[in-house]
C-alpha atoms as a PDB file:
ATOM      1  CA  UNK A   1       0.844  14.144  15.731  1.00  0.00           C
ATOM      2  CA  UNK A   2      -2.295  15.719  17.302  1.00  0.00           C
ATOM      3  CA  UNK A   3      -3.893  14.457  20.428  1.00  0.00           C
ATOM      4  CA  UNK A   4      -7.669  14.678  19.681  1.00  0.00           C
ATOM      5  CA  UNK A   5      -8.684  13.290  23.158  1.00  0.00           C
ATOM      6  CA  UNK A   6      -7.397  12.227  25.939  1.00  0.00           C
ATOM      7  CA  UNK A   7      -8.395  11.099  29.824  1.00  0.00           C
ATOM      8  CA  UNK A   8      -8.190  13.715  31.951  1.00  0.00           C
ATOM      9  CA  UNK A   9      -5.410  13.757  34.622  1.00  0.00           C
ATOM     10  CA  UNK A  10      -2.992  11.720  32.933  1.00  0.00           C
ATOM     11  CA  UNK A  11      -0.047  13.145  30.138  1.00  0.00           C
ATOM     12  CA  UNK A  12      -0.614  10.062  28.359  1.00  0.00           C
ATOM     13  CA  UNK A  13       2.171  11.698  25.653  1.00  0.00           C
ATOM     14  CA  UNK A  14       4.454  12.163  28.445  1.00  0.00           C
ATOM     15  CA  UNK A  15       4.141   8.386  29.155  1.00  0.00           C
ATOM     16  CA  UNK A  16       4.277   7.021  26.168  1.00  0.00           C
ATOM     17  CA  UNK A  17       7.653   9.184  25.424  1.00  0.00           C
ATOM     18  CA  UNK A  18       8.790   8.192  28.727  1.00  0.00           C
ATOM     19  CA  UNK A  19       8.528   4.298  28.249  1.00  0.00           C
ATOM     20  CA  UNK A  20       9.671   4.473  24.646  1.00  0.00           C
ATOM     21  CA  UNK A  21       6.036   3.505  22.955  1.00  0.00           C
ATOM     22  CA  UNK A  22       5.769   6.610  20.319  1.00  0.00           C
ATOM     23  CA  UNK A  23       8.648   6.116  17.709  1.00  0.00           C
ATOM     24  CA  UNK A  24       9.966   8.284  15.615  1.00  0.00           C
ATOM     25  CA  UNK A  25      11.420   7.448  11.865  1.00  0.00           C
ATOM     26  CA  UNK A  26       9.951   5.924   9.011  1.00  0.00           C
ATOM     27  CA  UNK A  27       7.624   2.729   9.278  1.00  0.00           C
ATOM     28  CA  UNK A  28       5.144   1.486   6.528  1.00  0.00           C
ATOM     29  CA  UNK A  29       1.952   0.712   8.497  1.00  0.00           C
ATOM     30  CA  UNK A  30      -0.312  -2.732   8.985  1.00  0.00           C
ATOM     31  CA  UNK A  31      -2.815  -0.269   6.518  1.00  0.00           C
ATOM     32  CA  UNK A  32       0.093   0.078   3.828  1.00  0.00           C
ATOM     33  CA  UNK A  33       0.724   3.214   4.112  1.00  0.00           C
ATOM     34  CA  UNK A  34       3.806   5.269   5.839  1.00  0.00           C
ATOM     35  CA  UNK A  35       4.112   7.113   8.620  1.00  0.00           C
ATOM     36  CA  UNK A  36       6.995   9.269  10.764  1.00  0.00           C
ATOM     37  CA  UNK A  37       5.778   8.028  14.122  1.00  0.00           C
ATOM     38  CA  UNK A  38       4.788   4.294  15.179  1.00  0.00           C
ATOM     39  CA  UNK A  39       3.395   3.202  18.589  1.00  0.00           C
ATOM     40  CA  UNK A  40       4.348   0.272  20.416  1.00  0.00           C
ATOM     41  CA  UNK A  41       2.768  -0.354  22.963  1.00  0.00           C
ATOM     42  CA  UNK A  42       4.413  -2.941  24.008  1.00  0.00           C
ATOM     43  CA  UNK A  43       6.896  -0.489  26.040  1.00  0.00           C
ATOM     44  CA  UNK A  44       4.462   0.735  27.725  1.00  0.00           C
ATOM     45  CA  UNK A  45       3.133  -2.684  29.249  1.00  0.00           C
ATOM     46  CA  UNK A  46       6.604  -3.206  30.164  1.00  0.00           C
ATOM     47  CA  UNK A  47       5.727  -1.409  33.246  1.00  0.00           C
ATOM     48  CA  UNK A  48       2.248  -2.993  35.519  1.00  0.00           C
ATOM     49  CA  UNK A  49       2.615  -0.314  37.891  1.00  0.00           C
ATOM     50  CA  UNK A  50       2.565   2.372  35.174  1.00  0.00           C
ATOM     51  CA  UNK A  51      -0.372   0.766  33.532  1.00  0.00           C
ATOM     52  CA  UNK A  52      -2.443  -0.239  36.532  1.00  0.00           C
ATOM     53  CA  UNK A  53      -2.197   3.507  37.534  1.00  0.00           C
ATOM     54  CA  UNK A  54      -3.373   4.739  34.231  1.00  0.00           C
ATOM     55  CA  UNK A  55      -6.267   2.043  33.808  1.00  0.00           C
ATOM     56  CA  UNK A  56      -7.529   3.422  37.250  1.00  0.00           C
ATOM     57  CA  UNK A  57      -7.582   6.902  36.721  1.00  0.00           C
ATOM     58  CA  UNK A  58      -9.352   5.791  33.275  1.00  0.00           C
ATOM     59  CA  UNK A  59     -11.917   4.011  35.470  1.00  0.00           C
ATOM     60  CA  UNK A  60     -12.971   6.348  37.507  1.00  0.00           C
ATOM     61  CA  UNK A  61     -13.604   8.537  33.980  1.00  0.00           C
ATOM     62  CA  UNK A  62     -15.666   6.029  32.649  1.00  0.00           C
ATOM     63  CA  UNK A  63     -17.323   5.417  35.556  1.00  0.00           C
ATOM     64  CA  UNK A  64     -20.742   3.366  35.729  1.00  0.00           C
ATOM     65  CA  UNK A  65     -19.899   2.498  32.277  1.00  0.00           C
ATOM     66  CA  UNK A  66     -16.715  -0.122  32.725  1.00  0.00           C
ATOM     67  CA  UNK A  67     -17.470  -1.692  36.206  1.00  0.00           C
ATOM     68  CA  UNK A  68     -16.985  -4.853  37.829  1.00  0.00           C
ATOM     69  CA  UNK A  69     -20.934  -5.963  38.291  1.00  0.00           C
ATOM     70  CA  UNK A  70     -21.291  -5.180  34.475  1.00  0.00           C
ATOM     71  CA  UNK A  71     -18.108  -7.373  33.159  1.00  0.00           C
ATOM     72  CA  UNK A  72     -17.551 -10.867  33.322  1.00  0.00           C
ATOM     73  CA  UNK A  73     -15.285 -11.206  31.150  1.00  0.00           C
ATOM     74  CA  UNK A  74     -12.911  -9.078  29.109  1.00  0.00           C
ATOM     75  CA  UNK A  75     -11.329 -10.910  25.602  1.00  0.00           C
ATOM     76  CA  UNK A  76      -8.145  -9.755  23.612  1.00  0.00           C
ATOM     77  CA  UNK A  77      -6.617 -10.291  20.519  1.00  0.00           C
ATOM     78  CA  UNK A  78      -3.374 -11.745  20.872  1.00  0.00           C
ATOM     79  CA  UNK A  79      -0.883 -10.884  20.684  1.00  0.00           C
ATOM     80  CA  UNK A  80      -1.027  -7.245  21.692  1.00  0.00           C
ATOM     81  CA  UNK A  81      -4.283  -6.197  23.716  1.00  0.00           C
ATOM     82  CA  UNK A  82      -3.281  -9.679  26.137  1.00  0.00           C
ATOM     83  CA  UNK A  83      -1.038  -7.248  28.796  1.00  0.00           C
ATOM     84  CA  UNK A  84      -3.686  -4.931  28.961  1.00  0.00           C
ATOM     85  CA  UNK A  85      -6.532  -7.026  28.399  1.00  0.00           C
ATOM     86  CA  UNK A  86      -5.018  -8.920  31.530  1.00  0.00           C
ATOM     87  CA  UNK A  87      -4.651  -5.393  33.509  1.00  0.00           C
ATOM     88  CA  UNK A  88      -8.207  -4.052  33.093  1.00  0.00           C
ATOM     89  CA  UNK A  89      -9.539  -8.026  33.892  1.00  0.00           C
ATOM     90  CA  UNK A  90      -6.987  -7.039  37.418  1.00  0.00           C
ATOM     91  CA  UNK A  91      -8.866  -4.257  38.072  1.00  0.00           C
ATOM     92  CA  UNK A  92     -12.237  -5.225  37.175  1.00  0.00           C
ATOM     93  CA  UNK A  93     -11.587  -8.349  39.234  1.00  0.00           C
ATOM     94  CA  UNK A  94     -12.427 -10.134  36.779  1.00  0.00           C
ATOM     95  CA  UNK A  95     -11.634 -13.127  34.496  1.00  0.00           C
ATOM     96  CA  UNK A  96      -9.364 -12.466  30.793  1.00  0.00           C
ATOM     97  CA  UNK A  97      -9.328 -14.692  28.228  1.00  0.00           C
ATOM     98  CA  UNK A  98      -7.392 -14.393  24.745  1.00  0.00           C
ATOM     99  CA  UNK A  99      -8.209 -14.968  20.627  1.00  0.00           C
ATOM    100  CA  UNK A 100      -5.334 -15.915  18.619  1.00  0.00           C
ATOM    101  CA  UNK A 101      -4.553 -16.661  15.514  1.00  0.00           C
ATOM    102  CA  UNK A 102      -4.461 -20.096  13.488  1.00  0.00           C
ATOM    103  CA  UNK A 103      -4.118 -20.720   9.509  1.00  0.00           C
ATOM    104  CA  UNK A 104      -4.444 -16.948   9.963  1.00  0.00           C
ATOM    105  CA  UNK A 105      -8.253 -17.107  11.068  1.00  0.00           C
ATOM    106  CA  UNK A 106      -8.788 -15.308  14.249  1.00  0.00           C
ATOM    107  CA  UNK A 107     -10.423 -17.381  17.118  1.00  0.00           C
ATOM    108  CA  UNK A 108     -10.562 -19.016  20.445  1.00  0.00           C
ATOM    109  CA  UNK A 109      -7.877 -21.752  21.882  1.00  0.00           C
ATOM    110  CA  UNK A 110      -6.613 -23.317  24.932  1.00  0.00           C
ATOM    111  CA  UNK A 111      -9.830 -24.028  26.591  1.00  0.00           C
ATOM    112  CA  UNK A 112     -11.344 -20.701  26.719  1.00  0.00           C
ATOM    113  CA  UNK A 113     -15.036 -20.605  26.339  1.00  0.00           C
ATOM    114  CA  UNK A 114     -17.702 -18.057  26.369  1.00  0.00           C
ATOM    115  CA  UNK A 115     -21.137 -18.778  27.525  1.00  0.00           C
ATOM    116  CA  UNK A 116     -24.401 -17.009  25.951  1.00  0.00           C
ATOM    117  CA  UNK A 117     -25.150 -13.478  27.707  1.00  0.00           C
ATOM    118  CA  UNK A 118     -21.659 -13.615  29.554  1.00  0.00           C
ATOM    119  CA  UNK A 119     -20.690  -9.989  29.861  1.00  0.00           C
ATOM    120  CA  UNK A 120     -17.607  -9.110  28.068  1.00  0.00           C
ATOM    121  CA  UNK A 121     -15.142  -5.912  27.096  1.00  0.00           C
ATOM    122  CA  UNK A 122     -12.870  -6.459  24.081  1.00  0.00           C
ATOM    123  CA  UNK A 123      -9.991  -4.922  25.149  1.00  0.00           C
ATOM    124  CA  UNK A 124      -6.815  -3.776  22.440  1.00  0.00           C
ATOM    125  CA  UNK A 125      -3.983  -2.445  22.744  1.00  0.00           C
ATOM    126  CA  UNK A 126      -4.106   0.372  19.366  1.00  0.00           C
ATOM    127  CA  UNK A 127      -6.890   0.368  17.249  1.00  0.00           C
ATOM    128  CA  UNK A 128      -6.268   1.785  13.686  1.00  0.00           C
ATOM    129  CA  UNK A 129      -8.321  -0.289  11.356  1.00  0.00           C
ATOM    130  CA  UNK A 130     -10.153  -2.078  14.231  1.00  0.00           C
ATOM    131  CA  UNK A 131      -9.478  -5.351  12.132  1.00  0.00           C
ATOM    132  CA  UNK A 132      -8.743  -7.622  14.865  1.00  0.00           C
ATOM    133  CA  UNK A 133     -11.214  -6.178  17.182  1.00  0.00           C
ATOM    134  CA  UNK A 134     -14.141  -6.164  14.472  1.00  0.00           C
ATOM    135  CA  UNK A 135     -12.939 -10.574  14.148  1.00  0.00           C
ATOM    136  CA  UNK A 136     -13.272 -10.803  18.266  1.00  0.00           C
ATOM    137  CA  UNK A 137     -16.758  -9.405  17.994  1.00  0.00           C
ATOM    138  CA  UNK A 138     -17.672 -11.640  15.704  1.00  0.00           C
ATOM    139  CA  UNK A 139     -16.297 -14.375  17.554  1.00  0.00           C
ATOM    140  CA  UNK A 140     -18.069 -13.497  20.914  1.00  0.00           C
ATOM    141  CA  UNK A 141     -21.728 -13.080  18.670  1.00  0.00           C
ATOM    142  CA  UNK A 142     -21.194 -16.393  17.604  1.00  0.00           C
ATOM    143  CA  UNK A 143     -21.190 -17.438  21.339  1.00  0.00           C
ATOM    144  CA  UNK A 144     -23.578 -15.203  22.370  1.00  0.00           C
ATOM    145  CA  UNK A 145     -22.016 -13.021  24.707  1.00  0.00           C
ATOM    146  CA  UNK A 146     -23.313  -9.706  25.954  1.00  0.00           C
ATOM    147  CA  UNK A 147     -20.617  -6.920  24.356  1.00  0.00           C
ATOM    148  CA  UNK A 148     -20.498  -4.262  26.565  1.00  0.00           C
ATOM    149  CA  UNK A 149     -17.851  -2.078  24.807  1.00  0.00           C
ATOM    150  CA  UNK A 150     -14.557  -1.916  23.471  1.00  0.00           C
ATOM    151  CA  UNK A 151     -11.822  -0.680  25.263  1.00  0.00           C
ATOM    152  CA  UNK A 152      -8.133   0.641  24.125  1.00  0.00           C
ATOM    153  CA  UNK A 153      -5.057   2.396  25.394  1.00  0.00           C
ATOM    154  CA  UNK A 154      -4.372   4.437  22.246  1.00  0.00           C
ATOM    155  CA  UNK A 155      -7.208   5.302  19.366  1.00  0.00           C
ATOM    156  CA  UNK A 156      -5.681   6.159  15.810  1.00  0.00           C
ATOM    157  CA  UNK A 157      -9.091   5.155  13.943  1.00  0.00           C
ATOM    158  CA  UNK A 158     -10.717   7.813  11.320  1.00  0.00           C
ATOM    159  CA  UNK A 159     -14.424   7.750  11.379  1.00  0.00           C
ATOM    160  CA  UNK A 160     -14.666   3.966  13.107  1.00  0.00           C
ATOM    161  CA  UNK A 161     -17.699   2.859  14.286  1.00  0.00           C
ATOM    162  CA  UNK A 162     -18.362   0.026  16.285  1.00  0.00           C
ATOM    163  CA  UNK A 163     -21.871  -0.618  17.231  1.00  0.00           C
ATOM    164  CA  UNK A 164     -20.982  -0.872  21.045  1.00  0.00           C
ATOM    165  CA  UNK A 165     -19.439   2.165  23.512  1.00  0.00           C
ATOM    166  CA  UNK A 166     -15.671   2.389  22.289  1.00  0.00           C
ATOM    167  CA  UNK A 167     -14.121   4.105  24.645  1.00  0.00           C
ATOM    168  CA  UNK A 168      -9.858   4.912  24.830  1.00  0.00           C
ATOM    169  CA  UNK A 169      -7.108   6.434  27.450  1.00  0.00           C
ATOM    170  CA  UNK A 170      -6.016   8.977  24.058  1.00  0.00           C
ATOM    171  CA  UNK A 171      -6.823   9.523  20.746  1.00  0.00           C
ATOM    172  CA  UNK A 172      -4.213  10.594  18.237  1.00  0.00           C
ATOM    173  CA  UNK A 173      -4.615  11.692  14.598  1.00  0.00           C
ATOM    174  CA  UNK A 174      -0.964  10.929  12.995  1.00  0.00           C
ATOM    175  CA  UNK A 175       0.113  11.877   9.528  1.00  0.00           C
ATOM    176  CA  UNK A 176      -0.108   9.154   7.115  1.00  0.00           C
ATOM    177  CA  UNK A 177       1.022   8.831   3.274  1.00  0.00           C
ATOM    178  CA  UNK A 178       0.757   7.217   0.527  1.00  0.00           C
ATOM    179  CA  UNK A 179       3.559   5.208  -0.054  1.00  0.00           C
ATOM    180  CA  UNK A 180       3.891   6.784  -4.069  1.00  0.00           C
ATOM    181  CA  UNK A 181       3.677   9.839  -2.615  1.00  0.00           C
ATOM    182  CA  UNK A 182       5.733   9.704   1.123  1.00  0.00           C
ATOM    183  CA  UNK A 183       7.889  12.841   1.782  1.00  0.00           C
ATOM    184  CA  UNK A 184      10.100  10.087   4.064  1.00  0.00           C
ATOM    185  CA  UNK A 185      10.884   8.509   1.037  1.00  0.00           C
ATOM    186  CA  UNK A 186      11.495  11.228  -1.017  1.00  0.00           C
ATOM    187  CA  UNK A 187      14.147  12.206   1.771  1.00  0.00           C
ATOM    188  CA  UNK A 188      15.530   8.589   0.991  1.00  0.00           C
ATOM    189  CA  UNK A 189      15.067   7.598   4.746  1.00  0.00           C
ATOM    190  CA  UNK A 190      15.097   3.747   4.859  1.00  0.00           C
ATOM    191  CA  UNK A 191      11.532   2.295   6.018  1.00  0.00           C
ATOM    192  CA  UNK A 192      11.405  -0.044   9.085  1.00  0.00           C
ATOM    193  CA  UNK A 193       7.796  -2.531   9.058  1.00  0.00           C
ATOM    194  CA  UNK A 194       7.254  -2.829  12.728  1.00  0.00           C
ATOM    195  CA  UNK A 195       3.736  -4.583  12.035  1.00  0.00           C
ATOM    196  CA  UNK A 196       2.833  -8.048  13.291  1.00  0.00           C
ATOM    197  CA  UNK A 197       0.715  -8.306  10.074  1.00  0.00           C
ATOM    198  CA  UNK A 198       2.455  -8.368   6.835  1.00  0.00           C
END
């Protein structure tokens, strides 16, 4: 695991060890292919305090580029950029709404709505294939709304692009394998799929 970028003035390792979000076996990824580590992120938005903290000091790196007077609105995919989709909407003081899935086609539920040139941050949790993300940008084009960028705790991509400011508290390259030719399962280590998409 190599960190490739991080924000300054927070050991975003040393939190994610300490809250139990970096894993360490064998998993076969969303992508299909295996891995010794896995993040779950979910740990770490166990803990508000922890997150709030880390989402300001983030902030104030960003700067004029994530503000209040610029969002209106930041959108997640559900189910895991909703905790800290709803953190950064906290400290924007802003509103959050959610996408979720249904006859698994991603969109929006419950009421939420979008108005043309609303101002909006798609917020995730970990972005690897940017899948879900790339499906909420669709979704707010289709109403219109003015992207403003895409924001993420942890950043595992290889050469993503989105065509708005992508911006991320760390970015990680991990080791990846095919799973004909895995090293964990040539040690016969038994595979765990941790995914929410199988």
């Amino acid at each position: 695991m190599e960190i490739i970028r991080q924000v300054e003035n927070i050991d975003m390792i040393k939190i994610l060890k300490n809250t139990g979000s970096i894993m360490e076996g064998h998993f076969k990824l969303t992508s299909g292919f295996h891995s010794k580590y896995y993040l779950q992120c979910a740990r770490l938005l166990q803990y508000p305090a922890v997150v709030s903290g880390i989402i300001g000091t983030a902030l104030k790196e960003f700067g004029n580029e994530i503000n209040s007077e610029k969002i209106q609105t930041v959108i997640s995919p559900a189910i895991g950029g909703i905790l800290f989709g709803y953190m950064l909407a906290f400290k924007l003081n802003t509103k959050m709404i959610f996408t979720e899935r249904k006859n698994d086609q991603m969109e929006l539920r419950r009421g939420f709505e979008i108005s043309a040139g609303e101002k909006v941050i798609i917020a995730e949790d970990v972005i690897t294939t940017g899948g879900s993300v790339f499906e909420v940008i669709e979704i707010c084009k289709k109403f219109k709304a003015d992207i403003k960028g895409i924001i993420s705790i942890i950043d595992r991509s290889e050469d993503l692009k989105f065509e708005y400011p992508f911006y991320s508290l760390i970015k990680l390259k991990i080791e990846k394998y095919p799973p004909d030719n895995c090293p964990l399962c040539k040690q016969n280590l038994a595979i765990d799929y941790p995914g929410s998409r199988k």
